[in-house]
C-alpha atoms as a PDB file:
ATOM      1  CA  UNK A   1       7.064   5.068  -6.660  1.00  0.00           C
ATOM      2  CA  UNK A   2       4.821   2.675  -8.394  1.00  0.00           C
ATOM      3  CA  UNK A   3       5.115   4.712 -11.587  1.00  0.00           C
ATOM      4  CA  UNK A   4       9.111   4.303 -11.304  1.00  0.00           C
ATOM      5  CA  UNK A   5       8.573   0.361 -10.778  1.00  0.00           C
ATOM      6  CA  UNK A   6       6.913   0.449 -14.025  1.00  0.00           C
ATOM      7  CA  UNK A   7       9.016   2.540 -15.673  1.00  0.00           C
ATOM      8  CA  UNK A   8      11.897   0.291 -14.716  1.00  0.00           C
ATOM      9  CA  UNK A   9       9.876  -2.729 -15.668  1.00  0.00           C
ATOM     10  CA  UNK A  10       9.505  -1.534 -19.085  1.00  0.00           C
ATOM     11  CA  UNK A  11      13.316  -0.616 -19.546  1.00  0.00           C
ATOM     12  CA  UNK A  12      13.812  -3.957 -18.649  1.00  0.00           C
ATOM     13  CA  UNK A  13      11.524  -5.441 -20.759  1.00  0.00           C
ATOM     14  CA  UNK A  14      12.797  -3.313 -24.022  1.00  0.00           C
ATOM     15  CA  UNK A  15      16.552  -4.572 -23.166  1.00  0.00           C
ATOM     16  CA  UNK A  16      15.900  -8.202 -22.852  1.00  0.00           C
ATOM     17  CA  UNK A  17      13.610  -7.918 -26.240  1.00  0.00           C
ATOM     18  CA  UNK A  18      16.151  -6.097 -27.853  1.00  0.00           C
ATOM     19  CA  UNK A  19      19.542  -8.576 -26.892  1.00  0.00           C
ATOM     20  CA  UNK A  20      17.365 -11.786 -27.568  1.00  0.00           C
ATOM     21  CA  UNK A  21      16.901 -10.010 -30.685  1.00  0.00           C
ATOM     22  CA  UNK A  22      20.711  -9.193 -31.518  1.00  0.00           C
ATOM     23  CA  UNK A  23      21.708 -12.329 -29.621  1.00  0.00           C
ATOM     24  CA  UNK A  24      24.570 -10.171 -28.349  1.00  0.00           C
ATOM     25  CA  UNK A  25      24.792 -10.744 -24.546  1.00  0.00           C
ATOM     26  CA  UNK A  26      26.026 -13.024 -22.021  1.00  0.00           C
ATOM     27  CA  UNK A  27      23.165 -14.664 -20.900  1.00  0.00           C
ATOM     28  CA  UNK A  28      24.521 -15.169 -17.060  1.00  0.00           C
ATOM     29  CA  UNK A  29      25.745 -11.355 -16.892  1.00  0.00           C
ATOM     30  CA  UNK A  30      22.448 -10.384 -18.100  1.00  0.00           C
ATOM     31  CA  UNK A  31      20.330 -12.648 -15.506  1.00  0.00           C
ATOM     32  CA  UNK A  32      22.342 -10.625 -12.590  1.00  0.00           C
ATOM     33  CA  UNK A  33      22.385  -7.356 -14.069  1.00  0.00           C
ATOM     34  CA  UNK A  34      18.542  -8.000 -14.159  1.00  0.00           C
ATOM     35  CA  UNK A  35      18.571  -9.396 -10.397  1.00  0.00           C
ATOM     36  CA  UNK A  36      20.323  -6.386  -9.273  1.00  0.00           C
ATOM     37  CA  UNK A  37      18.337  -3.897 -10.551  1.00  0.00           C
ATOM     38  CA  UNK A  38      15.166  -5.629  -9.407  1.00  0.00           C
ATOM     39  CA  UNK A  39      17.149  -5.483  -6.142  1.00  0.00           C
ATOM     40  CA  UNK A  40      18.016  -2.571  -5.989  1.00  0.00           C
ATOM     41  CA  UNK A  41      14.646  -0.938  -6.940  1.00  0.00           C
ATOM     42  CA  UNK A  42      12.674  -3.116  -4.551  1.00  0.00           C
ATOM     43  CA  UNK A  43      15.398  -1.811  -1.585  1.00  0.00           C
ATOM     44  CA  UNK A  44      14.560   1.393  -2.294  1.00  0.00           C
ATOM     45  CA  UNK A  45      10.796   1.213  -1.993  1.00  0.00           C
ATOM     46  CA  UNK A  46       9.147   0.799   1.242  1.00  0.00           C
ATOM     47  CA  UNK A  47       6.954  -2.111   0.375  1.00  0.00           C
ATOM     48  CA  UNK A  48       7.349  -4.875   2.846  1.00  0.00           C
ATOM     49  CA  UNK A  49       6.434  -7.360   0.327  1.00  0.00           C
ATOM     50  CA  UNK A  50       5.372  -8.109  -3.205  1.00  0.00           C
ATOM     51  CA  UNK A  51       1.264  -7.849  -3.004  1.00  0.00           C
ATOM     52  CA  UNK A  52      -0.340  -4.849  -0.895  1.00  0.00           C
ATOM     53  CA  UNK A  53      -3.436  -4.336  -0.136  1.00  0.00           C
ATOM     54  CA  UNK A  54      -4.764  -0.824   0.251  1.00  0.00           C
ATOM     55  CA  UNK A  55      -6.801   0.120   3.365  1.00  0.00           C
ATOM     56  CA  UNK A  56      -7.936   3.380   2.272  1.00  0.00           C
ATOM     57  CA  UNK A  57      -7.008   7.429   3.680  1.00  0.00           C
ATOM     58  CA  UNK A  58      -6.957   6.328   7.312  1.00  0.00           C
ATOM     59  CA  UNK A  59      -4.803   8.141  10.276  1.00  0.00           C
ATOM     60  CA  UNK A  60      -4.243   5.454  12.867  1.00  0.00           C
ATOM     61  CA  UNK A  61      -5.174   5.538  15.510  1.00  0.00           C
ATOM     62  CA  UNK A  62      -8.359   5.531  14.064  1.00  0.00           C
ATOM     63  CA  UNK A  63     -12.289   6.167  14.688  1.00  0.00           C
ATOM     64  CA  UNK A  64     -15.065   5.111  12.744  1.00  0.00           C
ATOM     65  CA  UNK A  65     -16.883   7.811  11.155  1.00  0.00           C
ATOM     66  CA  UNK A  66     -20.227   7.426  10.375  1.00  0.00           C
ATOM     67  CA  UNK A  67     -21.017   8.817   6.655  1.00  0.00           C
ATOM     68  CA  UNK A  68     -22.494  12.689   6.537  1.00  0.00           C
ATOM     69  CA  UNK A  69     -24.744  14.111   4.317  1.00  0.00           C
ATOM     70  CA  UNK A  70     -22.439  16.628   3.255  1.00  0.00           C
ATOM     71  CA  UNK A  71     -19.910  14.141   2.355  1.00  0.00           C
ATOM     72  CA  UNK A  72     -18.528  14.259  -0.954  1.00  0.00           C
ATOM     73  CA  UNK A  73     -18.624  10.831  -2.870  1.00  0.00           C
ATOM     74  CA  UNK A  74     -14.810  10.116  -2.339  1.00  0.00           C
ATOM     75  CA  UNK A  75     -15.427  10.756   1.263  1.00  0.00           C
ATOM     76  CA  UNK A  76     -18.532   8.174   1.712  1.00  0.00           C
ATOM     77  CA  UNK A  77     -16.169   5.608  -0.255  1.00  0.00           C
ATOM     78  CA  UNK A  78     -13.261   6.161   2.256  1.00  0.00           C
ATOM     79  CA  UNK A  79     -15.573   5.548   4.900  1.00  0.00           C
ATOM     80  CA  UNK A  80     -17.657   2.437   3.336  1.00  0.00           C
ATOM     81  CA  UNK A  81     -14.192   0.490   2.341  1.00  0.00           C
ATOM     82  CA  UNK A  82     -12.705   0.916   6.164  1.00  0.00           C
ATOM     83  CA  UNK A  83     -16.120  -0.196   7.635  1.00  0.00           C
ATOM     84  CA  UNK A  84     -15.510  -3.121   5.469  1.00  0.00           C
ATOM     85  CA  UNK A  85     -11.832  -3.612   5.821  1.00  0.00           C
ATOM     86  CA  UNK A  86     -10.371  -2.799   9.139  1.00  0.00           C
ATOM     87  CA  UNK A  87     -12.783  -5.446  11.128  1.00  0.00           C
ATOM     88  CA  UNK A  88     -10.629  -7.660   9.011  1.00  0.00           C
ATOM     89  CA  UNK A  89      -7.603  -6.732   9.374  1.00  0.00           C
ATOM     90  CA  UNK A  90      -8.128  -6.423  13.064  1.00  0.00           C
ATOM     91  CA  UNK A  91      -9.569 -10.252  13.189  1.00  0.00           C
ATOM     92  CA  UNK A  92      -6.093 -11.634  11.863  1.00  0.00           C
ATOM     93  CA  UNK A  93      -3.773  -9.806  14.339  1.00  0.00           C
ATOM     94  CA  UNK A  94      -2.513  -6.264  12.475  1.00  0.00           C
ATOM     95  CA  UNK A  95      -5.594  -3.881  14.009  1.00  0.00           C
ATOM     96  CA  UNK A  96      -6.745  -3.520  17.549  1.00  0.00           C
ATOM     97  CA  UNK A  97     -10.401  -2.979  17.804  1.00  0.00           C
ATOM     98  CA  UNK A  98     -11.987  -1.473  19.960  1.00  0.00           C
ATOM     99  CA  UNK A  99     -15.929  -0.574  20.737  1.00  0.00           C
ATOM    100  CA  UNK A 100     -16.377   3.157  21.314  1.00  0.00           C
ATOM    101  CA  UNK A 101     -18.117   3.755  24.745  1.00  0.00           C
ATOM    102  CA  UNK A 102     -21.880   4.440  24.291  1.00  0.00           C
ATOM    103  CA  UNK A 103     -21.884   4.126  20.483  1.00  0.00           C
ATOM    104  CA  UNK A 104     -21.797   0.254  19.805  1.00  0.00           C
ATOM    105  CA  UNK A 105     -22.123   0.834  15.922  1.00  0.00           C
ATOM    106  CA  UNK A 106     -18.517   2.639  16.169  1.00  0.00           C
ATOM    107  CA  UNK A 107     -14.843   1.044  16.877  1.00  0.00           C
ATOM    108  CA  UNK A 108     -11.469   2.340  17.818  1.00  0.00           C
ATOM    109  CA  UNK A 109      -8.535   1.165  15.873  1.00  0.00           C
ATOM    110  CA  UNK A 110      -4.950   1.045  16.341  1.00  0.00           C
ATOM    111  CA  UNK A 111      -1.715  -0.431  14.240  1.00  0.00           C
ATOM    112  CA  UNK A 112      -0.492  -3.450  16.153  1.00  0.00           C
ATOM    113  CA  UNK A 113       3.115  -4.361  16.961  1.00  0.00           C
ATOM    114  CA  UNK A 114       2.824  -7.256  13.818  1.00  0.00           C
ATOM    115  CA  UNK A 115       0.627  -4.633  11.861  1.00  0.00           C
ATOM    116  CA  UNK A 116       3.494  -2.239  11.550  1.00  0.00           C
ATOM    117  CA  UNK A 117       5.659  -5.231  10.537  1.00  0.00           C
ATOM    118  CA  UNK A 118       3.174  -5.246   7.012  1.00  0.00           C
ATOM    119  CA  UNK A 119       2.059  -1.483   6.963  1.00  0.00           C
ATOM    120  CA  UNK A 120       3.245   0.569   4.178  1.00  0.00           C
ATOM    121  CA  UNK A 121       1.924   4.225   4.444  1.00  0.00           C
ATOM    122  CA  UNK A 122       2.820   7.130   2.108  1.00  0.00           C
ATOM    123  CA  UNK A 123       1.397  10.114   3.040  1.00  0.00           C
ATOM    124  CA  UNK A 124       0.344  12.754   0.246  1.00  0.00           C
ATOM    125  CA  UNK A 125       0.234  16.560   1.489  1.00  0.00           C
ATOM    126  CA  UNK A 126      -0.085  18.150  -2.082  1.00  0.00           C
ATOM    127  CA  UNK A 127      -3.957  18.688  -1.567  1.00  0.00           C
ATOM    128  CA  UNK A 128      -5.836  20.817   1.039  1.00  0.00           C
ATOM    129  CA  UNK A 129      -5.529  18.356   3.838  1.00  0.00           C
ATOM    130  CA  UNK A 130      -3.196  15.258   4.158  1.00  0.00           C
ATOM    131  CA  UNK A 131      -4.183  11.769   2.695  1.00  0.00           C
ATOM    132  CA  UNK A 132      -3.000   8.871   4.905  1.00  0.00           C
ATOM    133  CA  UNK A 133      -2.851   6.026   2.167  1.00  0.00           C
ATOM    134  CA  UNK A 134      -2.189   2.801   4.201  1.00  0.00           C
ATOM    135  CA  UNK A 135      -1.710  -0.177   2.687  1.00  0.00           C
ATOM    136  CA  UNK A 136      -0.771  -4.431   4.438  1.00  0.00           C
ATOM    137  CA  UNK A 137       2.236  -5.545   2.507  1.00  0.00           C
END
């Protein structure tokens, strides 16, 4: 989807540098044509707003897991960036958080009501397990 936004972006680009350059076009028309397309592209995309920030491959609900030896380095990245991030996200209202009985270092997380409000997800299944790429919009 981002790849289409862009793709878009650049058409529109190339056809406002090309009429300023012929001078050929009703400036008004044009401004609308251009408002409708950004329209209807961002209507079509599930973004809930114009800056995301991505959370990382999490499945909510959601349990910290602590980093394993055998992880591979993608894996141990995941991991550090939701240590980091869903405390966060859970302090300003969009996570629960939750301490996991008899492991203090651990938390349980869940999506909450205002959470899903901002929570664009896109789930990718073209590898050998799903990746849950969340993002707050």
């Amino acid at each position: 989807m981002k790849l289409n936004l862009i793709k878009i972006s650049q058409l529109i680009i190339l056809v406002v540098t090309i009429s300023t350059l012929l001078g050929c076009y009703n400036k008004e028309e044009f401004k609308q044509r251009i408002k409708d397309g950004w329209d209807k592209v961002h209507a079509s995309i599930k973004f809930k707003g114009d800056f995301c920030y991505y959370i990382g491959d999490v499945k909510f609900p959601y349990t910290d897991e602590p980093v394993l030896e055998d992880d591979i380095q993608w894996d141990i990245w995941n991991k550090g960036r939701l240590i980091k991030t869903l405390p966060l996200f859970a302090e300003i209202g969009l996570l629960t958080r939750e301490p996991v009985e008899g492991h203090p270092e651990l938390y349980h997380y869940e999506v909450t009501e205002l959470g899903e409000k901002y929570r664009y997800q896109d789930i990718d299944r073209t590898g050998p397990r799903p990746i849950y790429e969340n993002s707050f919009c």
